[in-house]
Protein backbone atom coordinates (compact mmCIF):
# COMPACT_ATOMS: atom_id res chain seq x y z
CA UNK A 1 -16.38 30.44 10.35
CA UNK A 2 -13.25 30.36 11.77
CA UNK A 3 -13.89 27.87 14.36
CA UNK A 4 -14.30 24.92 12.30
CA UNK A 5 -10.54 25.31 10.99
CA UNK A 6 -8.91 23.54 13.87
CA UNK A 7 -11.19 20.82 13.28
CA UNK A 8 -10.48 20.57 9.48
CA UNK A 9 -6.60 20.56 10.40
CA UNK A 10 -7.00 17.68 13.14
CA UNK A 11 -9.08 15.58 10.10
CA UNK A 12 -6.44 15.87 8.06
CA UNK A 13 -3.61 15.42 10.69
CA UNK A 14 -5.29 12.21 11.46
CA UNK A 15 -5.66 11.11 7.89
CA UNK A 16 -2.34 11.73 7.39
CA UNK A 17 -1.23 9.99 9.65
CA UNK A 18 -3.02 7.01 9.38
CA UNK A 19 -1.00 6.55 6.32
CA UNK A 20 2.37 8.28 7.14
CA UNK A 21 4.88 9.48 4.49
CA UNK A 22 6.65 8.32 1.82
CA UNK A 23 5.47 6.24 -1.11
CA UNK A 24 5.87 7.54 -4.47
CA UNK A 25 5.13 7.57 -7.98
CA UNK A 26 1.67 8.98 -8.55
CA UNK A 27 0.07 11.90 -7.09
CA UNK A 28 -2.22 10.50 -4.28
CA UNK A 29 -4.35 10.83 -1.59
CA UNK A 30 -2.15 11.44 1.06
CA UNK A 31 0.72 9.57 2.24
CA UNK A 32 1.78 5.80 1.77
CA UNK A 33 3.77 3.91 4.34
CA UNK A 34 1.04 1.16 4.25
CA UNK A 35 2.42 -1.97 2.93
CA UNK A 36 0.84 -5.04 1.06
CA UNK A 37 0.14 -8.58 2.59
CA UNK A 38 -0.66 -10.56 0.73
CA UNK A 39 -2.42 -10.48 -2.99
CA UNK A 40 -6.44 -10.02 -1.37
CA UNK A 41 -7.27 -6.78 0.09
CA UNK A 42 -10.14 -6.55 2.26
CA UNK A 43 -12.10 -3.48 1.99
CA UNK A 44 -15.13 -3.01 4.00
CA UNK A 45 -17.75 -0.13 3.40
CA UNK A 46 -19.96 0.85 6.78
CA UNK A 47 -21.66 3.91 8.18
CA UNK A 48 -20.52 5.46 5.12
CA UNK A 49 -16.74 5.09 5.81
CA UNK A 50 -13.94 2.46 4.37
CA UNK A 51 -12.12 0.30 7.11
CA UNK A 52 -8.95 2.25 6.36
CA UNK A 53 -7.65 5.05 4.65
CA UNK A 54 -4.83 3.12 2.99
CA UNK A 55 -4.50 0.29 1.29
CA UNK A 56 -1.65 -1.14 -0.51
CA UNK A 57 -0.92 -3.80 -3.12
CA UNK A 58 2.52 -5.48 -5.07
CA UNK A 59 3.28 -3.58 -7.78
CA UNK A 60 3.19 -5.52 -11.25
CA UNK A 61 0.82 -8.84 -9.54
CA UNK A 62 -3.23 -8.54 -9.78
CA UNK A 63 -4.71 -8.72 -6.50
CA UNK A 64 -8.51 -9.52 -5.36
CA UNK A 65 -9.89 -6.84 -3.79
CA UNK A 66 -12.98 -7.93 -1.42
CA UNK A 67 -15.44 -5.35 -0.92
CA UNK A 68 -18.02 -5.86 1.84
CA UNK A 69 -20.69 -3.40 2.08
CA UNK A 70 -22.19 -3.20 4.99
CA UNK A 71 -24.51 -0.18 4.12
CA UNK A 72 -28.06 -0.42 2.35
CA UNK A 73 -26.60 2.64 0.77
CA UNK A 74 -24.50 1.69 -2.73
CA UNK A 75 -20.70 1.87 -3.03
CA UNK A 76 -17.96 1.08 -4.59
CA UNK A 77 -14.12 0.82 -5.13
CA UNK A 78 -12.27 3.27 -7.77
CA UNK A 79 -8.70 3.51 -7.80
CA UNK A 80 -7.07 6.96 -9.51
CA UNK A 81 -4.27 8.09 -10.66
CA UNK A 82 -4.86 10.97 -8.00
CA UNK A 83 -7.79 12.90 -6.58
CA UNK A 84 -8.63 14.49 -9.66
CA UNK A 85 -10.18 11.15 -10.13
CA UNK A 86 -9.93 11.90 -13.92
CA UNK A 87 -8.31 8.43 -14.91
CA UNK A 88 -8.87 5.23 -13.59
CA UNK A 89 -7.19 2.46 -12.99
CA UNK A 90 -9.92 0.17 -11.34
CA UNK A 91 -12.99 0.89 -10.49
CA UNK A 92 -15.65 -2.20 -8.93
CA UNK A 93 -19.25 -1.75 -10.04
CA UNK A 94 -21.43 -0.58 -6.96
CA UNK A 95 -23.06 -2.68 -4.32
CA UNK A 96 -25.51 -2.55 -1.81
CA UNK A 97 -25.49 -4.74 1.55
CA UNK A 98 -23.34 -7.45 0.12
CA UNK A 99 -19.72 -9.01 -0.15
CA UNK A 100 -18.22 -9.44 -3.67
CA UNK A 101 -14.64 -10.03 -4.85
CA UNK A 102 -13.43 -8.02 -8.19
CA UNK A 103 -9.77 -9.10 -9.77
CA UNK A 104 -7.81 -6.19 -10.56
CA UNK A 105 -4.78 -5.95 -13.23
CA UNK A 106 -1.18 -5.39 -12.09
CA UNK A 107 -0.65 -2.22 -11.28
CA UNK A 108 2.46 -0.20 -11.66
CA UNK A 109 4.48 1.07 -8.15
CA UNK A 110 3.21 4.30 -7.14
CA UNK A 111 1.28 6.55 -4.74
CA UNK A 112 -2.74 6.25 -5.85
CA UNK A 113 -6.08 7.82 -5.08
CA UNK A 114 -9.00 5.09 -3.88
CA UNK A 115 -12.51 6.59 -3.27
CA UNK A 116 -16.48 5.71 -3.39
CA UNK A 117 -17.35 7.54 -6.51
CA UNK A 118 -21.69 7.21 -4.96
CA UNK A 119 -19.94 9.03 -1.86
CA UNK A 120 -16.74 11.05 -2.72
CA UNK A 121 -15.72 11.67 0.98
CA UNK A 122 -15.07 7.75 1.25
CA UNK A 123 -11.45 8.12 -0.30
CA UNK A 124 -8.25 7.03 1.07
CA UNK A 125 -4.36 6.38 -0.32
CA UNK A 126 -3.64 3.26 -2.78
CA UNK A 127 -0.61 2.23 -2.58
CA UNK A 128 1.61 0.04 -4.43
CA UNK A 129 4.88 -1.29 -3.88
């Protein structure tokens, strides 16, 4: 049992990471030191996996978030206040094999939680600054 710990601590070293530190606000998914570009965020679903594990908006402007699924399998976008995933902020109806945009309401500046609710292990840091 043991020997699967150093492999859990290099997933979440790497996860970490992939985000950094900082951000703030509310309790995320990790770190936040991604930064937004723009006010469309391209999210893209394959092999049962997002693109990234952080993605980042301007706080207080709605954004377009463009989720491409390239599964058969369903999924979505849901945005918590943190990985409780108990309150939402924004959450994009599920889709299979296709590309949709969704328009999401200003959000406030903080440190979020973003996940596939069909496949919880799809989750990642929202951040917005």
């Amino acid at each position: 049992m043991r020997r699967g710990l150093p492999v859990v601590g290099v997933v979440v070293a790497l996860t970490l990471a992939a985000c950094g530190g900082g951000g703030g606000g509310s309790s995320g998914g990790g770190g936040g030191s991604c930064s937004p570009s723009g006010t469309t965020i391209k999210v893209v679903a394959q092999n049962f996996a997002f693109d990234k594990t952080c993605y980042a908006a301007t706080a207080g402007q709605a954004c377009t978030i463009d989720l491409d699924n390239k599964d058969s399998a369903l999924h979505n976008v849901a945005i918590y206040t943190d990985n409780s995933a108990t309150k939402s902020l924004f959450i994009t109806p599920t889709l299979s094999s296709q590309e949709k945009s969704f328009r999401s309401k200003p959000l406030p500046a903080g440190t979020y939680y973003f996940q596939c609710d069909v496949h919880t292990t799809m989750n990642g840091t929202f951040v917005v600054k």
